[in-house]
C-alpha atoms as a PDB file:
ATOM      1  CA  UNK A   1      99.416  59.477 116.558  1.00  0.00           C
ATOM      2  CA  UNK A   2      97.240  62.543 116.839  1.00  0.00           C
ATOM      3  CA  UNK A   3      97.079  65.130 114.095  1.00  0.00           C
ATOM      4  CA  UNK A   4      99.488  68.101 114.306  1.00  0.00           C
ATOM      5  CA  UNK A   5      98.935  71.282 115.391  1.00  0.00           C
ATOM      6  CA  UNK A   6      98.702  74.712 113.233  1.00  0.00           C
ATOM      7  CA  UNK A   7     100.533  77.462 115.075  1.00  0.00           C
ATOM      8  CA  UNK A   8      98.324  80.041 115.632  1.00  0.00           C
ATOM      9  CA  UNK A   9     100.328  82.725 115.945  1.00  0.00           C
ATOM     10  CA  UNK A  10     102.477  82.399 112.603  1.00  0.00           C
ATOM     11  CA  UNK A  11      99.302  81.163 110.773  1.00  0.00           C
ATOM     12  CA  UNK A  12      97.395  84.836 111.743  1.00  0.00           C
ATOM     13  CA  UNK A  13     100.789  86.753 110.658  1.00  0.00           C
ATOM     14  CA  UNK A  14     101.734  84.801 107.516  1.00  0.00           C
ATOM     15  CA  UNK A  15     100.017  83.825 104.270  1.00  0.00           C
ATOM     16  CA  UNK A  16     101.236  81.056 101.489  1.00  0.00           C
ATOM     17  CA  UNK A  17     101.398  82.016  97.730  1.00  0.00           C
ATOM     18  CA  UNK A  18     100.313  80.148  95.395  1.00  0.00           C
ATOM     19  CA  UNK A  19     103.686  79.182  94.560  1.00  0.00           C
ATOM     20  CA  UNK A  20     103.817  77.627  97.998  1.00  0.00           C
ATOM     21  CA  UNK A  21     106.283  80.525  99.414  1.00  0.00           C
ATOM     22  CA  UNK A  22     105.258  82.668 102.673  1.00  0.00           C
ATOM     23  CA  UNK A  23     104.447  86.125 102.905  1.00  0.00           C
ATOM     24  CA  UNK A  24     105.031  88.251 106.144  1.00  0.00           C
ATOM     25  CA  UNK A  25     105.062  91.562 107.007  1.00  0.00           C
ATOM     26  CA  UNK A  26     108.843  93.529 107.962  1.00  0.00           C
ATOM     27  CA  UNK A  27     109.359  94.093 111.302  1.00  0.00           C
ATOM     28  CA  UNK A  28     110.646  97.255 112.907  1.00  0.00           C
ATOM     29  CA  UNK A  29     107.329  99.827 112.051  1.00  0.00           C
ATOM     30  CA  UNK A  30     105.931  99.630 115.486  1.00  0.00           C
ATOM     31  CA  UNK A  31     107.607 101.946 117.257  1.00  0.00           C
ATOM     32  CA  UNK A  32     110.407 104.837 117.491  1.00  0.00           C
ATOM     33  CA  UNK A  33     109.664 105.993 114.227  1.00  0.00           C
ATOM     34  CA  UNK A  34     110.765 109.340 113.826  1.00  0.00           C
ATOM     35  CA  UNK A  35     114.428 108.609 114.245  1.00  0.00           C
ATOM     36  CA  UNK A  36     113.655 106.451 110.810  1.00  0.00           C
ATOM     37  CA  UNK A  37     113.776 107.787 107.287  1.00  0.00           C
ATOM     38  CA  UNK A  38     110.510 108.254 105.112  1.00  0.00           C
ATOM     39  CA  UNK A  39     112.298 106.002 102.392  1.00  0.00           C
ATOM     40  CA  UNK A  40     112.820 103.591 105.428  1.00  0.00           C
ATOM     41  CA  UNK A  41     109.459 103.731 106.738  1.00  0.00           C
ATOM     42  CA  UNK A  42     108.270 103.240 102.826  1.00  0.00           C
ATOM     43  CA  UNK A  43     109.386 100.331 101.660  1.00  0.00           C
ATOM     44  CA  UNK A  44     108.083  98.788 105.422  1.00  0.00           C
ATOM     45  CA  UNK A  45     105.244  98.883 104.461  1.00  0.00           C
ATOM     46  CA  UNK A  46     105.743  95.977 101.764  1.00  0.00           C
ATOM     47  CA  UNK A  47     105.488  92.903 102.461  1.00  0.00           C
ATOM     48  CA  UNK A  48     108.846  90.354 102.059  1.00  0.00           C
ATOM     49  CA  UNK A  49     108.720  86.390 102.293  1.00  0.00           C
ATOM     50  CA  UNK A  50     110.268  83.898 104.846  1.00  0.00           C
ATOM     51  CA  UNK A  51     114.009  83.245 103.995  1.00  0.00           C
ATOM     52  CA  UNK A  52     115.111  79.949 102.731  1.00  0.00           C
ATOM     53  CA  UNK A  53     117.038  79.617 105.758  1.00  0.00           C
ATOM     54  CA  UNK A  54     113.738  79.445 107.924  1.00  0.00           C
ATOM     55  CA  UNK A  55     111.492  78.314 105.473  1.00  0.00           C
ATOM     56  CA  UNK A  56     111.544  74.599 106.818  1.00  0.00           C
ATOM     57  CA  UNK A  57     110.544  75.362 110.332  1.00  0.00           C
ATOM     58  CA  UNK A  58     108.039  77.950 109.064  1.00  0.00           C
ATOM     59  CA  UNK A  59     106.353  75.287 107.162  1.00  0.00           C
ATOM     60  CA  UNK A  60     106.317  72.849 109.470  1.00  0.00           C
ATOM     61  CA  UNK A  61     104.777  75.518 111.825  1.00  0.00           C
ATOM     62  CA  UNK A  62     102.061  75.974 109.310  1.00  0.00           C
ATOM     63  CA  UNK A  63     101.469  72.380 108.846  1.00  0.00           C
ATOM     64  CA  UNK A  64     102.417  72.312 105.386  1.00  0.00           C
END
């Protein structure tokens, strides 16, 4: 059976913690911004993790 594949994709937009959860950016700052609040805009910016919901797949993405 030959080894599994890393996704490449998820692995260059995601990092795991040492805690083992993932960290990912928030989505929606790309574009049609000005229609968005500052405050909205702000807390953007920080990162948030993958949900326990899609944590399995995510993982298995990874390799992990």
């Amino acid at each position: 059976m030959p080894k599994m594949k890393t996704h490449r994709g998820l692995a260059k937009r995601t990092k795991v913690t040492g805690s083992g959860e993932v960290k990912r950016m928030k989505a929606f700052k790309s574009h049609i911004l000005n229609k968005k609040s500052a405050k909205r805009k702000r807390n953007l910016r920080k990162s948030g993790l993958v949900s326990d919901a899609n944590m399995k797949q995510v993982k298995r993405m990874l390799g992990l």
